[in-house]
N, C-alpha and C. Protein backbone atom coordinates (compact mmCIF):
# COMPACT_ATOMS: atom_id res chain seq x y z
N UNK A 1 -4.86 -20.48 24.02
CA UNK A 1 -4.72 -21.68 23.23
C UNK A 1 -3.31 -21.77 22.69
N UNK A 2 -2.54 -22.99 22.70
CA UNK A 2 -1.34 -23.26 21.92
C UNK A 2 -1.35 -23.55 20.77
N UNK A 3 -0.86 -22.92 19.85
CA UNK A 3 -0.38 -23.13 18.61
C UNK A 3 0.09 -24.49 18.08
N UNK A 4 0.98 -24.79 19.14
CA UNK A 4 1.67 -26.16 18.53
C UNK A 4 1.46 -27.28 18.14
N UNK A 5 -0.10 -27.59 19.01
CA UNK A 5 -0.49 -28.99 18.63
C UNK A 5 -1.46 -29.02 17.94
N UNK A 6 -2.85 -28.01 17.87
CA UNK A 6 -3.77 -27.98 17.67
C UNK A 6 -3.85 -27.46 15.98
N UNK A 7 -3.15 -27.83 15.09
CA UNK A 7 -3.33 -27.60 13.48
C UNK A 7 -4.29 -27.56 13.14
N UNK A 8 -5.25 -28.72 13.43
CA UNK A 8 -6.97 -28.39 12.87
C UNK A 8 -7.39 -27.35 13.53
N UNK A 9 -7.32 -27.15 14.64
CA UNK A 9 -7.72 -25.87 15.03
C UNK A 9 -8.04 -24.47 14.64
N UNK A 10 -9.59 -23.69 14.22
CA UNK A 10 -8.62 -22.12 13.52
C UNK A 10 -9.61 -21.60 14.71
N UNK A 11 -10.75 -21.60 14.48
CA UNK A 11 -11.33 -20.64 15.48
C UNK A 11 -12.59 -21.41 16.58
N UNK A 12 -12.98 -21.48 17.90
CA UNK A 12 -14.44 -21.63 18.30
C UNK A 12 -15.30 -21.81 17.96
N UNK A 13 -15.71 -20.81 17.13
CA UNK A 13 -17.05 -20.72 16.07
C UNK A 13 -17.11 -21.76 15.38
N UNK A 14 -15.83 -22.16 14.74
CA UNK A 14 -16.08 -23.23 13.54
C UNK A 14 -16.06 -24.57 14.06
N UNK A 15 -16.68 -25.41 13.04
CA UNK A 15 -16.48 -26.97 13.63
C UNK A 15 -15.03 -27.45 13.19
N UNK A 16 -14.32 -28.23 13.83
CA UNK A 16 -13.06 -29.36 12.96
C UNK A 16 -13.45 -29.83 11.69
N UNK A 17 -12.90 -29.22 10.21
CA UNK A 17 -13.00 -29.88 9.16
C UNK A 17 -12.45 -31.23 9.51
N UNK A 18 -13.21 -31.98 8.44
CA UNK A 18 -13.05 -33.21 8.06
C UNK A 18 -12.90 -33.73 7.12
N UNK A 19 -11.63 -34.32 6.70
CA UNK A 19 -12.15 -34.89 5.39
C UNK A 19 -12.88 -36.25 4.67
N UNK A 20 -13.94 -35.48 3.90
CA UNK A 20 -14.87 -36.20 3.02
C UNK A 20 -14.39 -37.20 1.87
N UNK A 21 -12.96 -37.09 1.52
CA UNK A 21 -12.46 -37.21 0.47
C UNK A 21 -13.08 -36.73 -1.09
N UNK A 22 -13.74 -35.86 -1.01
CA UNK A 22 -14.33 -35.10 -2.32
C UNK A 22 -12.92 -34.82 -3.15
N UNK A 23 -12.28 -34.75 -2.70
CA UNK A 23 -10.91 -34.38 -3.89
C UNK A 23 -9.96 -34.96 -3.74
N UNK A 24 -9.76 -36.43 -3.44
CA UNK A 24 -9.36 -37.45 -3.56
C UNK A 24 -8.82 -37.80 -4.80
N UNK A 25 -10.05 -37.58 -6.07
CA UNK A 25 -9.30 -37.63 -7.52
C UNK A 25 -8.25 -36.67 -8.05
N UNK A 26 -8.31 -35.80 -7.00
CA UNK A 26 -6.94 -34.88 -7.92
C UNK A 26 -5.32 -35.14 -7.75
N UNK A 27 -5.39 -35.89 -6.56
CA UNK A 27 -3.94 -36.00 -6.54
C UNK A 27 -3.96 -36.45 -7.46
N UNK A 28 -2.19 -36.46 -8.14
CA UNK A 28 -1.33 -36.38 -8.91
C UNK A 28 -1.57 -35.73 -10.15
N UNK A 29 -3.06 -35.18 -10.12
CA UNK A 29 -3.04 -34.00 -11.67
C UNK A 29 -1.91 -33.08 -11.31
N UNK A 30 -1.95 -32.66 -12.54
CA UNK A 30 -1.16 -30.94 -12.87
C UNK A 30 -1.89 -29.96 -12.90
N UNK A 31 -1.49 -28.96 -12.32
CA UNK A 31 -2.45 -27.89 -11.81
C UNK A 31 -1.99 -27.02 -13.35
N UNK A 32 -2.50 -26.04 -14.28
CA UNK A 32 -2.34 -25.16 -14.93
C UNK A 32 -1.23 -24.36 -14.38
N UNK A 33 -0.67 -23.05 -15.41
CA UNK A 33 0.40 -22.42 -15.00
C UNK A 33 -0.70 -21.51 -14.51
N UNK A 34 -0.46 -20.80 -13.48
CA UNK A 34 -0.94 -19.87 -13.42
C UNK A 34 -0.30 -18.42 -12.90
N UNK A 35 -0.15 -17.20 -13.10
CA UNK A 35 1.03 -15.74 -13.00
C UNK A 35 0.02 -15.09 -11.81
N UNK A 36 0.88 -14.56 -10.84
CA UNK A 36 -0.17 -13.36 -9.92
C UNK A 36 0.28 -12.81 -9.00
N UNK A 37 0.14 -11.41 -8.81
CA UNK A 37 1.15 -10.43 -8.20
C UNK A 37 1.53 -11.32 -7.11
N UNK A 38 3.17 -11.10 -6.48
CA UNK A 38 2.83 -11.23 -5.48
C UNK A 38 3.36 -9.81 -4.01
N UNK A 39 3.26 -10.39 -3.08
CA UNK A 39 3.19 -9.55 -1.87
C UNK A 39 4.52 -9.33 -1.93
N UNK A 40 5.48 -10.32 -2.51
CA UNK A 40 7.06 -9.98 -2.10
C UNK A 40 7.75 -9.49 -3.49
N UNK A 41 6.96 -9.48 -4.41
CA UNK A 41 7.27 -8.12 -5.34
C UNK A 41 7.52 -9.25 -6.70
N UNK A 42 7.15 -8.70 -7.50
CA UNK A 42 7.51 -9.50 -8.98
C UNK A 42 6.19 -10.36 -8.94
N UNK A 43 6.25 -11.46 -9.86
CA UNK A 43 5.25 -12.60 -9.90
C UNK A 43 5.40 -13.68 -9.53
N UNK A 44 4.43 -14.58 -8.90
CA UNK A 44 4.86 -15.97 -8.63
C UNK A 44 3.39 -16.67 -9.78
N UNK A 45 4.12 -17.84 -9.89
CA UNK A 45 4.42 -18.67 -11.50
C UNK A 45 4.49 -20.06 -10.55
N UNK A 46 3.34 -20.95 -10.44
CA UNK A 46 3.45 -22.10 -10.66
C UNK A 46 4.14 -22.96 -11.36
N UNK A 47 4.40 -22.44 -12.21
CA UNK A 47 5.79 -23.34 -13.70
C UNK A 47 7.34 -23.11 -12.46
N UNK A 48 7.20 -21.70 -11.40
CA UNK A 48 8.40 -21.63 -10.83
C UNK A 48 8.50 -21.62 -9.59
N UNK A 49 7.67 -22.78 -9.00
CA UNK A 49 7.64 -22.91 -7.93
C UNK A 49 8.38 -24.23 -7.96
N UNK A 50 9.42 -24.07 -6.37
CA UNK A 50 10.38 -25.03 -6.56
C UNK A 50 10.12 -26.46 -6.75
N UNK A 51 10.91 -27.55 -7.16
CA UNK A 51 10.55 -28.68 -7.29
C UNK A 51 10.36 -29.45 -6.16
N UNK A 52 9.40 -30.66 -6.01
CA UNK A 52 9.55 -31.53 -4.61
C UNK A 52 8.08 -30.63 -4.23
N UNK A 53 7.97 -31.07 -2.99
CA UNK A 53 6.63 -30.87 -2.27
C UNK A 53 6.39 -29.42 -1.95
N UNK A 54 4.96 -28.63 -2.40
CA UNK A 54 4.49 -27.33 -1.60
C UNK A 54 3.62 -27.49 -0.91
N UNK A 55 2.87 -26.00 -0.34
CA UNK A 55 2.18 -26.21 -0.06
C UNK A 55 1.17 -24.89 -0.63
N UNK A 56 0.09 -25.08 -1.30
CA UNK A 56 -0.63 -23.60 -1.70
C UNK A 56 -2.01 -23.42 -1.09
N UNK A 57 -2.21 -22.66 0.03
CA UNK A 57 -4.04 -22.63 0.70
C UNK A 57 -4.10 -21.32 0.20
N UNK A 58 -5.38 -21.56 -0.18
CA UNK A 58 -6.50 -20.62 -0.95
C UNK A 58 -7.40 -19.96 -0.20
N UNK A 59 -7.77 -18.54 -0.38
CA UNK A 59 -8.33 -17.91 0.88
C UNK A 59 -8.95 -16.28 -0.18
N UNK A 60 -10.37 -16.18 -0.17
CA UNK A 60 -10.91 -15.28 -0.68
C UNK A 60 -10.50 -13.66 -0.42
N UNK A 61 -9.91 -13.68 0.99
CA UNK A 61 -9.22 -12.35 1.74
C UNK A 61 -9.08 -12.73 3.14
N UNK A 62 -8.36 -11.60 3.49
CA UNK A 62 -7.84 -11.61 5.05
C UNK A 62 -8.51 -10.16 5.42
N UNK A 63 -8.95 -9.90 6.60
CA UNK A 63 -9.37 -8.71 7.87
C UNK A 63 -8.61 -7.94 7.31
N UNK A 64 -8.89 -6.39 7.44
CA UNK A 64 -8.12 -5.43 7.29
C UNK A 64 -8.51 -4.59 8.64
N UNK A 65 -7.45 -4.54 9.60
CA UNK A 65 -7.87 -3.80 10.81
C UNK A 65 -8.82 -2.65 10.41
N UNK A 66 -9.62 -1.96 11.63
CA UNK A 66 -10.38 -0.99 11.04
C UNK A 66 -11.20 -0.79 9.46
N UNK A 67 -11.62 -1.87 8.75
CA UNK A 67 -12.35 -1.86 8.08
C UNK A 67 -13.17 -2.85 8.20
N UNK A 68 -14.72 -2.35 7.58
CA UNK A 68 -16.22 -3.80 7.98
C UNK A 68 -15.72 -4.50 6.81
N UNK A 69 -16.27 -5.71 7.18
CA UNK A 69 -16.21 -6.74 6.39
C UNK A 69 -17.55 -6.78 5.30
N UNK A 70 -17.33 -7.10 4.28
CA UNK A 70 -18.22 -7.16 3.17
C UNK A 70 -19.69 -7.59 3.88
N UNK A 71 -20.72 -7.09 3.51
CA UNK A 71 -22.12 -7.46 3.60
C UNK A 71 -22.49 -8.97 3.44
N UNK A 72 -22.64 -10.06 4.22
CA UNK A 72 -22.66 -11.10 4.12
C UNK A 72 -21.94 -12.13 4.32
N UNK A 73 -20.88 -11.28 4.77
CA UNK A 73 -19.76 -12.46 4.74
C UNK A 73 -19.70 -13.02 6.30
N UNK A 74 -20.29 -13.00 7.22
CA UNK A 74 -20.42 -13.59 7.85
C UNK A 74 -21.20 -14.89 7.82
N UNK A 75 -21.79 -14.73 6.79
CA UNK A 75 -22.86 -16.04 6.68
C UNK A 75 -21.99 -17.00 5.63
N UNK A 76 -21.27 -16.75 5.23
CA UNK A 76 -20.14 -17.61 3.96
C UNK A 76 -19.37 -18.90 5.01
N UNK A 77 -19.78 -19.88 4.83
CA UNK A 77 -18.92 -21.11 5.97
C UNK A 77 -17.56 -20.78 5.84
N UNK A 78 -17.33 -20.50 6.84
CA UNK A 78 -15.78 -20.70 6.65
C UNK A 78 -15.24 -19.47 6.48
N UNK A 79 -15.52 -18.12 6.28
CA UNK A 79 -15.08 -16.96 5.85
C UNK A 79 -14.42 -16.39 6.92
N UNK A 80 -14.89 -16.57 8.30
CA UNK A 80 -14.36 -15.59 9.56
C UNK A 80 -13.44 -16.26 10.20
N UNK A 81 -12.66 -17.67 9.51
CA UNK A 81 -11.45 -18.14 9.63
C UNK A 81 -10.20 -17.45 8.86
N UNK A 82 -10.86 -16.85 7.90
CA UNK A 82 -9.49 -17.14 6.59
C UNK A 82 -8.45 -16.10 7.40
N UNK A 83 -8.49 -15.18 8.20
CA UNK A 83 -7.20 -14.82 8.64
C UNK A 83 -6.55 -15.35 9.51
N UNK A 84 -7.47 -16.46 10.57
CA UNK A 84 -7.17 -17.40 11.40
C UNK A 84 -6.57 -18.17 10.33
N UNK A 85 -6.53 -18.99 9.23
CA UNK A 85 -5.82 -20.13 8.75
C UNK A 85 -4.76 -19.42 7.86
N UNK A 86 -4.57 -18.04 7.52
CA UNK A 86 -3.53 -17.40 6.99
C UNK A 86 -2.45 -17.86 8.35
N UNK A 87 -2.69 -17.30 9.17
CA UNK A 87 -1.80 -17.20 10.54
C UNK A 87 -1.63 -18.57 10.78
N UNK A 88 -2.24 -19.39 11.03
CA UNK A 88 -1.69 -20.54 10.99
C UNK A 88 -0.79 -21.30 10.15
N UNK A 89 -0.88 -21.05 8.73
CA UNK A 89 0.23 -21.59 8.23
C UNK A 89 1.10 -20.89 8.06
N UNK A 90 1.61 -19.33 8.71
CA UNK A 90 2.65 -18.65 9.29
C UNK A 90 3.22 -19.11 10.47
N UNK A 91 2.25 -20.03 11.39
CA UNK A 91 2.80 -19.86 12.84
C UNK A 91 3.24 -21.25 12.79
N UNK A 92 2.42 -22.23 11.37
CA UNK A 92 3.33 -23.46 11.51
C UNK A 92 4.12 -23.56 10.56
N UNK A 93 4.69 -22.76 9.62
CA UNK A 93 5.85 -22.70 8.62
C UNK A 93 6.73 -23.87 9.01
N UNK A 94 7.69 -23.76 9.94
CA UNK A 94 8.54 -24.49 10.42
C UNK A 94 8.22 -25.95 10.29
N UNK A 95 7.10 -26.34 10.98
CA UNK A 95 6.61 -27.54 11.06
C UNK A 95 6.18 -27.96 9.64
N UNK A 96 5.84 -27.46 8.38
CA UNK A 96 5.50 -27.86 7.22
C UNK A 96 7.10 -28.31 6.73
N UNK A 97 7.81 -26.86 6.80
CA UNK A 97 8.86 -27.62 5.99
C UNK A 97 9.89 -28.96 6.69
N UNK A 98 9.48 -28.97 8.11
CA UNK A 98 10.01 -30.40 8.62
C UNK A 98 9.36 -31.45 7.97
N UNK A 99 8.48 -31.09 7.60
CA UNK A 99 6.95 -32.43 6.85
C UNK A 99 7.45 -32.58 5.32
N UNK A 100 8.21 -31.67 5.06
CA UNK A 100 8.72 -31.63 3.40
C UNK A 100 8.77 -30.57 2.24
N UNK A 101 7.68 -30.01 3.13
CA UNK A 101 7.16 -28.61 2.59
C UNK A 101 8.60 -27.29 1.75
N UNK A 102 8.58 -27.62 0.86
CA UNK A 102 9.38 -26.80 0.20
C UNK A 102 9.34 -25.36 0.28
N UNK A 103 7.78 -24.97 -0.19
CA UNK A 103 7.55 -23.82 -0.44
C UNK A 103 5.82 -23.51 0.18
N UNK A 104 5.56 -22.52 0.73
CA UNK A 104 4.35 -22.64 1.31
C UNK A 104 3.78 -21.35 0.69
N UNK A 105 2.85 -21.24 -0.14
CA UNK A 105 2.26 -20.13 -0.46
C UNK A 105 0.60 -19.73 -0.47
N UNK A 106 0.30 -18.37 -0.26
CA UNK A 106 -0.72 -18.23 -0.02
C UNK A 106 -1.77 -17.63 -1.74
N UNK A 107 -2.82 -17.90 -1.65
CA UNK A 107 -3.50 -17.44 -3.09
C UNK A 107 -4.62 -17.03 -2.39
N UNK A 108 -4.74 -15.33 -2.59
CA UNK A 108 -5.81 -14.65 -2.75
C UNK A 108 -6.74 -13.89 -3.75
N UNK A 109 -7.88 -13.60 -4.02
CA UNK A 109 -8.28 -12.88 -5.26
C UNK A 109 -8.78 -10.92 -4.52
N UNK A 110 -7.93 -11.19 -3.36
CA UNK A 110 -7.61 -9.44 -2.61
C UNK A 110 -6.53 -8.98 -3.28
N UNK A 111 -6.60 -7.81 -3.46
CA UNK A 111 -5.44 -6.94 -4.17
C UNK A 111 -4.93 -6.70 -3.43
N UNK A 112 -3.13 -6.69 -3.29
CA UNK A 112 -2.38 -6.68 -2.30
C UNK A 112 -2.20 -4.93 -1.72
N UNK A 113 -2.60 -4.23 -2.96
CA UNK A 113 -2.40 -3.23 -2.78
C UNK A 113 -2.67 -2.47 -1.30
């Protein structure tokens, strides 16, 4: 499969999200500050994330080679993507910040450790 065109794309298994517009009302709120380790050392700070357009996808954890996955989590919609849609917005970096994308960050509640 190519990377390049297929963005909705993450895995077989899953269907093409769609959007419902369920969160339609949030554009233009303000999101809270919120502080949390990050992977590239120090904290990242919503108050200091650059100005102009990001992008932030949210993802419960990513695969850890050689380890099982939590009891159940195969049955969670959407769960046996999240390292498929990590990688994707690595493999389309480029293409976001042609779109405007300032800053692209990821939010997990996995300890980076």
């Amino acid at each position: 499969m190519s990377t390049s065109r297929k963005v909705n794309h993450v895995t077989d298994a899953l269907p093409t999200p769609t959007d419902d517009g369920a969160a339609d009302h949030l554009i233009g709120l303000h999101l809270p500050d919120i502080a949390r380790a990050s992977t590239s050392g120090g904290e990242m700070s919503i108050k200091n994330v650059s100005p102009g357009r990001w992008v932030m996808f949210i993802y419960p954890r990513t695969g850890v080679p050689g380890q099982a996955e939590p009891i159940g989590w195969a049955g969670i919609p959407g769960a046996k993507g999240c390292t498929a849609e990590a990688r994707s917005f690595r493999d389309n970096l480029a293409q976001l910040h042609e779109a405007g994308a300032r800053s692209v960050t990821g939010l997990s509640t996995q300890s980076s450790a």
